[in-house]
PDB file of N, CA and C in Angstrom:
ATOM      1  N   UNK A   1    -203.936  32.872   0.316  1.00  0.00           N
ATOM      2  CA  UNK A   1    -204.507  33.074  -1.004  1.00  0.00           C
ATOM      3  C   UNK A   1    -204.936  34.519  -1.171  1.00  0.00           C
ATOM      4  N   UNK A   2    -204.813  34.946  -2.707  1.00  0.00           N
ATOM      5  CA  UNK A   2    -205.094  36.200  -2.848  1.00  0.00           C
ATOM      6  C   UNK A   2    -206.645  36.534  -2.562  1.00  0.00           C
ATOM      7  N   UNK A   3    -206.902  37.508  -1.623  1.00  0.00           N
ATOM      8  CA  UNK A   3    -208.547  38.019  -1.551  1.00  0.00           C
ATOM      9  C   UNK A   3    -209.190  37.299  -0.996  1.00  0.00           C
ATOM     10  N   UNK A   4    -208.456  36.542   0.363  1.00  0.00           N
ATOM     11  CA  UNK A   4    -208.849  36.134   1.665  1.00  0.00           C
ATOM     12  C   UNK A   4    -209.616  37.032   2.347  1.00  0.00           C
ATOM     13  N   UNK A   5    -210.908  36.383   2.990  1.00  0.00           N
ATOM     14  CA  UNK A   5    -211.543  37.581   4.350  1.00  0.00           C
ATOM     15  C   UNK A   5    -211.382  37.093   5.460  1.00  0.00           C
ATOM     16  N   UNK A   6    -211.138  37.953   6.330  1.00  0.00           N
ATOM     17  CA  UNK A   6    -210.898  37.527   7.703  1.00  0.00           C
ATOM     18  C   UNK A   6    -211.882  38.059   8.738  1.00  0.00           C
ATOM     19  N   UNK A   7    -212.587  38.071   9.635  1.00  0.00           N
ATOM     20  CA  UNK A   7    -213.212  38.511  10.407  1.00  0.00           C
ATOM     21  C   UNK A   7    -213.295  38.375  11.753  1.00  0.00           C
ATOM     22  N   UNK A   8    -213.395  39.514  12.531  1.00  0.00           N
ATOM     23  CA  UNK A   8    -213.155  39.342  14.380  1.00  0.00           C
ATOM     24  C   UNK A   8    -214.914  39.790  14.710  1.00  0.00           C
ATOM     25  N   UNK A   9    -215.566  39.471  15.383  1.00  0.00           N
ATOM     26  CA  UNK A   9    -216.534  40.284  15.989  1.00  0.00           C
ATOM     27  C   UNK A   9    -217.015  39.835  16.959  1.00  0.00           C
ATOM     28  N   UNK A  10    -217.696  40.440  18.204  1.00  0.00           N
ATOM     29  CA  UNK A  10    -218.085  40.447  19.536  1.00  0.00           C
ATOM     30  C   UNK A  10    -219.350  39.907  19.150  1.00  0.00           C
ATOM     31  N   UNK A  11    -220.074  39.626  20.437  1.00  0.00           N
ATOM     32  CA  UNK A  11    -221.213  38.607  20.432  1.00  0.00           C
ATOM     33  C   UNK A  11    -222.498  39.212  20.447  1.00  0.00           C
ATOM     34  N   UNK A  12    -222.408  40.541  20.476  1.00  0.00           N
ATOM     35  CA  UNK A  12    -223.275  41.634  20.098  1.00  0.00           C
ATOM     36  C   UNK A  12    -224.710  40.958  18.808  1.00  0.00           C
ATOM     37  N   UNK A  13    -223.909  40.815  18.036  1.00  0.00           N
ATOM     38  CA  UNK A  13    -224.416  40.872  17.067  1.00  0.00           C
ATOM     39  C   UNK A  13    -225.219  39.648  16.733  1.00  0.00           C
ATOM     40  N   UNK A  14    -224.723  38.653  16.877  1.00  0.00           N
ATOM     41  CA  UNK A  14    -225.631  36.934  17.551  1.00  0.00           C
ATOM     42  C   UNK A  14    -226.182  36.813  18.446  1.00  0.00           C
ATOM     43  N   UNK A  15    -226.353  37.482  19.582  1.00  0.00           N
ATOM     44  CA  UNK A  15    -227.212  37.762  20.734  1.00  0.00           C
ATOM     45  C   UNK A  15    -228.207  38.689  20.740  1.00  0.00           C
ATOM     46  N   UNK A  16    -228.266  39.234  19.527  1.00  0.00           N
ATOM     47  CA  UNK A  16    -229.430  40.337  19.304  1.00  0.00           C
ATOM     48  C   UNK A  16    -230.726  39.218  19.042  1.00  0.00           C
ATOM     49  N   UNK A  17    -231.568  39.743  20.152  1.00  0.00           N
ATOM     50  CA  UNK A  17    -233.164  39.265  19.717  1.00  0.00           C
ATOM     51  C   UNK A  17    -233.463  39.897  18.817  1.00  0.00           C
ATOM     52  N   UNK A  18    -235.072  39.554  18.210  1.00  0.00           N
ATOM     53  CA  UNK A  18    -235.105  40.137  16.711  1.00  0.00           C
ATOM     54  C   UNK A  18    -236.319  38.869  16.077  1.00  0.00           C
ATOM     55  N   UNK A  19    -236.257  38.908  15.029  1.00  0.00           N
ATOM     56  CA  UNK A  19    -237.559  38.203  13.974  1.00  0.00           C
ATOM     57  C   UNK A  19    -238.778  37.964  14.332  1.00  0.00           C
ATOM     58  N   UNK A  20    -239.450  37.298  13.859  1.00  0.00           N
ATOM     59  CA  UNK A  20    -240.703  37.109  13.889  1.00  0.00           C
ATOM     60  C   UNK A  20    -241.078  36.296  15.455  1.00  0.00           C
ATOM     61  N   UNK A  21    -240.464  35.671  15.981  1.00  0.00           N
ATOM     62  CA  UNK A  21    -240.406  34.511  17.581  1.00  0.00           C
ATOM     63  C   UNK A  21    -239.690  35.677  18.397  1.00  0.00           C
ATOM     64  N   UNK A  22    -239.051  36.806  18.352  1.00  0.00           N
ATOM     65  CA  UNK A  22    -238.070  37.388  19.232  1.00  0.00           C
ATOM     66  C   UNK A  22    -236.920  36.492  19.554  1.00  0.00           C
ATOM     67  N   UNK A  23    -235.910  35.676  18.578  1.00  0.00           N
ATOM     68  CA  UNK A  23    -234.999  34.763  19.199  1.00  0.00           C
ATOM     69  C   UNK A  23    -233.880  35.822  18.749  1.00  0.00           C
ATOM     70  N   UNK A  24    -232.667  34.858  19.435  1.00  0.00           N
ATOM     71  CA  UNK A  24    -231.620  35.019  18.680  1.00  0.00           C
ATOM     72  C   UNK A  24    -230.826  34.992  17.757  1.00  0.00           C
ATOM     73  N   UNK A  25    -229.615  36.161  16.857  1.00  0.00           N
ATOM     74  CA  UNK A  25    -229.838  35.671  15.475  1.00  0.00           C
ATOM     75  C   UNK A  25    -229.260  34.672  15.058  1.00  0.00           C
ATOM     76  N   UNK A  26    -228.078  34.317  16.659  1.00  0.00           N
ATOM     77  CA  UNK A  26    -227.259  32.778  16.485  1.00  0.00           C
ATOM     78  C   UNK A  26    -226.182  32.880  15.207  1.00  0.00           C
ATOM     79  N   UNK A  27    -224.819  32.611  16.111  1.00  0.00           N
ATOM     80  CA  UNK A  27    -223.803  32.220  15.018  1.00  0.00           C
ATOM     81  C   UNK A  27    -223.755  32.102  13.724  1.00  0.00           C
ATOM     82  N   UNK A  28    -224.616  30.939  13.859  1.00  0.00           N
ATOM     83  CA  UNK A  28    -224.751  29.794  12.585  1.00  0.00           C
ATOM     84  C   UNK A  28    -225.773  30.810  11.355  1.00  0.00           C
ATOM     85  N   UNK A  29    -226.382  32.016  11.778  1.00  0.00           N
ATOM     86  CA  UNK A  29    -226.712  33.363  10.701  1.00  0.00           C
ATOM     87  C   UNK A  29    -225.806  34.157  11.048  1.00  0.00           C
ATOM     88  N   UNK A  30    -225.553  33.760  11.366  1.00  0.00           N
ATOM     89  CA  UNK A  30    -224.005  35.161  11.553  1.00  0.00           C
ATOM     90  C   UNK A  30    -223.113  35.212  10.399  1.00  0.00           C
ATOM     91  N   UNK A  31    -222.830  33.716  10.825  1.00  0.00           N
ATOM     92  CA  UNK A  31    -221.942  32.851   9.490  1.00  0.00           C
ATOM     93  C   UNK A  31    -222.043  32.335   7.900  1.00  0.00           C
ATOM     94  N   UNK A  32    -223.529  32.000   8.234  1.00  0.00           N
ATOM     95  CA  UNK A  32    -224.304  32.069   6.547  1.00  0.00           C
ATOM     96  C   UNK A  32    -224.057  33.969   6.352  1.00  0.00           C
ATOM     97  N   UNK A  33    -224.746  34.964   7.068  1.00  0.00           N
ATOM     98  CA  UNK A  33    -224.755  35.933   6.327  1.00  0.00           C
ATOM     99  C   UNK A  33    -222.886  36.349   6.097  1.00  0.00           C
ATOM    100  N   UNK A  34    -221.662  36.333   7.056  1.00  0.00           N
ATOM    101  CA  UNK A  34    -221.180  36.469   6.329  1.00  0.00           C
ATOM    102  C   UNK A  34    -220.255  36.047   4.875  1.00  0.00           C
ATOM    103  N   UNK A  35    -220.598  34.617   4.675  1.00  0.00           N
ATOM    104  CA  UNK A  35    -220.621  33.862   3.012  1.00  0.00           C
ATOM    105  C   UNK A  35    -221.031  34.748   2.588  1.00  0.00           C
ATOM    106  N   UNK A  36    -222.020  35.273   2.522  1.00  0.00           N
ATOM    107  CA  UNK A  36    -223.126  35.289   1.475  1.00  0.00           C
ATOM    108  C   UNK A  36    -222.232  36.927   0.854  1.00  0.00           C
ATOM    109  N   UNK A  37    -221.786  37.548   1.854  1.00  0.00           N
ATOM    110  CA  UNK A  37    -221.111  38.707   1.449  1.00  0.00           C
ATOM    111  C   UNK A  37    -219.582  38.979   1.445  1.00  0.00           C
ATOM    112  N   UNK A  38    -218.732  37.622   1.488  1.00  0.00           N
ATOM    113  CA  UNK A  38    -217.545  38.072   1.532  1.00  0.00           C
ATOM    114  C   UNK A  38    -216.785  38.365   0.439  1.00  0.00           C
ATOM    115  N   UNK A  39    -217.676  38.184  -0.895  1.00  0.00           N
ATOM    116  CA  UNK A  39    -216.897  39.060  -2.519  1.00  0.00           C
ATOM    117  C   UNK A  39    -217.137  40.158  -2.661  1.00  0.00           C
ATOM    118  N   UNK A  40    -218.238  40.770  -2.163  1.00  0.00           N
ATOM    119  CA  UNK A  40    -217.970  41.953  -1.955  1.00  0.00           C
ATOM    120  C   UNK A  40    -217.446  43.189  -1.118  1.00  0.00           C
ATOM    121  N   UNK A  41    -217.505  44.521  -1.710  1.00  0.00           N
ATOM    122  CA  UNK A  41    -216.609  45.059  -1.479  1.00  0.00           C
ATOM    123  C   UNK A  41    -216.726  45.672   0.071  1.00  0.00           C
ATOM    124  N   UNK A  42    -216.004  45.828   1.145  1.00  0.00           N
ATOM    125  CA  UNK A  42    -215.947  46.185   2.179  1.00  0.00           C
ATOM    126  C   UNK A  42    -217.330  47.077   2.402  1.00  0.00           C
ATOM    127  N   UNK A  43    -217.254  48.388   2.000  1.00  0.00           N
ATOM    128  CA  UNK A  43    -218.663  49.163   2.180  1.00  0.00           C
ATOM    129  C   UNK A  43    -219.744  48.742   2.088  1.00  0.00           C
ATOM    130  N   UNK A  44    -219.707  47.582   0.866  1.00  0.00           N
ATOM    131  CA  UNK A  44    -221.482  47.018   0.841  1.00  0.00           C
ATOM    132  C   UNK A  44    -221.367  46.213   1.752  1.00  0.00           C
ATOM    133  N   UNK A  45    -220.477  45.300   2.006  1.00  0.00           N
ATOM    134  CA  UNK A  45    -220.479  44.224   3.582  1.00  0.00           C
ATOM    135  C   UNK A  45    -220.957  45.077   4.267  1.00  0.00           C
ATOM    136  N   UNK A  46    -220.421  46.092   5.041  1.00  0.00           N
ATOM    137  CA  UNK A  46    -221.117  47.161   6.038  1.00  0.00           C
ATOM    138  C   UNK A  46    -222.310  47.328   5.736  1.00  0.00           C
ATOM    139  N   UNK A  47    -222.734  47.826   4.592  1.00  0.00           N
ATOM    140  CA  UNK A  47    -224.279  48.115   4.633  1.00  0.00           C
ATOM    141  C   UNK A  47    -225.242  46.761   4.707  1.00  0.00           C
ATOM    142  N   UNK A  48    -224.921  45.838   4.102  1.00  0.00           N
ATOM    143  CA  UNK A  48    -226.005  44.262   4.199  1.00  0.00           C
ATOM    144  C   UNK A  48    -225.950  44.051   5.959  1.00  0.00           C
ATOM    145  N   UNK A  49    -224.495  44.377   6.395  1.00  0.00           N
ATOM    146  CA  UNK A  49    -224.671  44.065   7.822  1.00  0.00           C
ATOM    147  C   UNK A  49    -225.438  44.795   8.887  1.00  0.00           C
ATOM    148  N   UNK A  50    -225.151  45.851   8.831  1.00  0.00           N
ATOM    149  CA  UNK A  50    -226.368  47.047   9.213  1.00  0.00           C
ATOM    150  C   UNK A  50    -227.833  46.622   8.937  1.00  0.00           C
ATOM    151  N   UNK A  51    -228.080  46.742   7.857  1.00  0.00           N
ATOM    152  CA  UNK A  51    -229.565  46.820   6.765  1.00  0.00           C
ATOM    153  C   UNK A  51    -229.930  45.491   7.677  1.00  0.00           C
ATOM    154  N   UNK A  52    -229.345  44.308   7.662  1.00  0.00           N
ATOM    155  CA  UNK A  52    -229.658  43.108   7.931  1.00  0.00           C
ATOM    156  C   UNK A  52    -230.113  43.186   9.544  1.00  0.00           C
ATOM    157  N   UNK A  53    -228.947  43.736  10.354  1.00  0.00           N
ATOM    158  CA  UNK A  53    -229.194  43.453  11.847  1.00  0.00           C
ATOM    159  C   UNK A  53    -230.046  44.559  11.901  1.00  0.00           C
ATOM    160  N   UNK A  54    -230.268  45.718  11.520  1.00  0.00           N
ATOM    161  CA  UNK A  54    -231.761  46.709  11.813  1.00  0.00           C
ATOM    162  C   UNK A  54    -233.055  45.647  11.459  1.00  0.00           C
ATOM    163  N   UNK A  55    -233.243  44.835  10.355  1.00  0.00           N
ATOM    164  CA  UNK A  55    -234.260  44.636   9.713  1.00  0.00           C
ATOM    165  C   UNK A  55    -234.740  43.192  10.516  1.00  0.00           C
ATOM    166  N   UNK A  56    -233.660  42.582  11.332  1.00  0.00           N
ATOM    167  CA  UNK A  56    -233.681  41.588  12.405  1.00  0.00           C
ATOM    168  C   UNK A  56    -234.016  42.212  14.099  1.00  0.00           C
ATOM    169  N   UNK A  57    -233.319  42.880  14.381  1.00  0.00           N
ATOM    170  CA  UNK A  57    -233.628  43.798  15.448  1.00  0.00           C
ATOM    171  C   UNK A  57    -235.040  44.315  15.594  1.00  0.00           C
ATOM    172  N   UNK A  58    -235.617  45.111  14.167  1.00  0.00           N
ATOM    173  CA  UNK A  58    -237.207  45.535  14.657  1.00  0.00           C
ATOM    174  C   UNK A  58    -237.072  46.644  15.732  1.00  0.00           C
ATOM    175  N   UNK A  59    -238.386  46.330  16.370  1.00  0.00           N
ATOM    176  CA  UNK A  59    -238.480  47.520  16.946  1.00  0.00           C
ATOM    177  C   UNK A  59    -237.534  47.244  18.680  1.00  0.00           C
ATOM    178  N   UNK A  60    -236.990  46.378  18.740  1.00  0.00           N
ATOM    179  CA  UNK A  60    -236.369  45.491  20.020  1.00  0.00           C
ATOM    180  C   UNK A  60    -235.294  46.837  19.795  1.00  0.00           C
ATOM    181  N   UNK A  61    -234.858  46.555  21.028  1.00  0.00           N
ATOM    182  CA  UNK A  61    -234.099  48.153  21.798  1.00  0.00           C
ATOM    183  C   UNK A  61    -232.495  46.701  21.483  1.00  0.00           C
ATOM    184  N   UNK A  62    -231.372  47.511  21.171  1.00  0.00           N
ATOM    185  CA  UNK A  62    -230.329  46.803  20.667  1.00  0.00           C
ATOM    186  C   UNK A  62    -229.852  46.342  22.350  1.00  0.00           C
ATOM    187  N   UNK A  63    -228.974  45.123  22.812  1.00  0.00           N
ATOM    188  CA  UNK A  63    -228.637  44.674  23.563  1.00  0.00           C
ATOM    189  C   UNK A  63    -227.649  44.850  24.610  1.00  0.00           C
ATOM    190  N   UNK A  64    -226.967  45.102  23.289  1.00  0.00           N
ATOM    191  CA  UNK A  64    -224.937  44.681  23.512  1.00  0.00           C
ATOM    192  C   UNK A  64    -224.047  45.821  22.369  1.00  0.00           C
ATOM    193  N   UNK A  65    -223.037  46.014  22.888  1.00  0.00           N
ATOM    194  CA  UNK A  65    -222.468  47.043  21.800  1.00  0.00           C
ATOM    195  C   UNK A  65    -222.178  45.707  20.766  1.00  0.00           C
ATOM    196  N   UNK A  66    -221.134  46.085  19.250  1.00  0.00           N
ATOM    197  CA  UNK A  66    -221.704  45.278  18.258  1.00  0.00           C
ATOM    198  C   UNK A  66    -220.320  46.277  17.264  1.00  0.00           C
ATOM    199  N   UNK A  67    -219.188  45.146  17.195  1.00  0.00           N
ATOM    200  CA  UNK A  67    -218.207  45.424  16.272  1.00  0.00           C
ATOM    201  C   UNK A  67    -218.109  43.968  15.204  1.00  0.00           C
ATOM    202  N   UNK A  68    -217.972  44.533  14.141  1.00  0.00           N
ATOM    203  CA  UNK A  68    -217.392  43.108  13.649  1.00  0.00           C
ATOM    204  C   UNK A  68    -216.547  44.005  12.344  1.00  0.00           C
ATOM    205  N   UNK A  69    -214.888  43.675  12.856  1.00  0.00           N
ATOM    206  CA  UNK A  69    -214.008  43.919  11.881  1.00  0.00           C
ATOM    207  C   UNK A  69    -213.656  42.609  10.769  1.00  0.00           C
ATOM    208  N   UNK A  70    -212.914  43.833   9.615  1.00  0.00           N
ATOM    209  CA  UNK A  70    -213.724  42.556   8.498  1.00  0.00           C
ATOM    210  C   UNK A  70    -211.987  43.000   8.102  1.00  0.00           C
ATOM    211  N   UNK A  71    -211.283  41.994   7.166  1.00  0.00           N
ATOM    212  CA  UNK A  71    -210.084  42.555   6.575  1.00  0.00           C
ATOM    213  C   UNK A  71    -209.809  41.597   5.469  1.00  0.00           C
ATOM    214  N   UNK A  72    -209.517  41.828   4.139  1.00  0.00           N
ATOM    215  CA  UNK A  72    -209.379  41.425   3.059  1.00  0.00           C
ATOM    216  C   UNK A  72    -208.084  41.277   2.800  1.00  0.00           C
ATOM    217  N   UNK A  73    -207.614  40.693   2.077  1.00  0.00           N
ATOM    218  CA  UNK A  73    -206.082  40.300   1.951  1.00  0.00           C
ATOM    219  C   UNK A  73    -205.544  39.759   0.437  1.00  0.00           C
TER     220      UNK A  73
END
């Protein structure tokens, strides 16, 4: 279908401690956050994803390196 998203990313980014308990941010927010942004346009995905995992992260020292390729179709 036209304006399919596809996404690959390492475990970086779900294994980051972070919030208010210090947990993990777990898949299952991995996956709600990326719904929540896949109509928009590539650059703002990047920035909610950033903005989001800084604002989850806190002052916690980052873990794991942390790719998540995104591709529209």
């Amino acid at each position: 279908r036209e304006e399919d998203s596809f996404y690959m990313f390492s475990d970086g980014y779900i294994d980051q401690f972070g919030g208010e308990n210090r947990k993990k941010f777990k898949s299952m927010n991995f996956k709600k956050l990326l719904l929540s942004v896949q109509e928009e346009g590539m650059d703002s995905q990047r920035n909610t994803l950033e903005q989001t995992f800084d604002q989850w992260r806190g002052p916690h020292e980052q873990l794991d390196d942390i790719i998540v390729l995104g591709i529209k179709v």
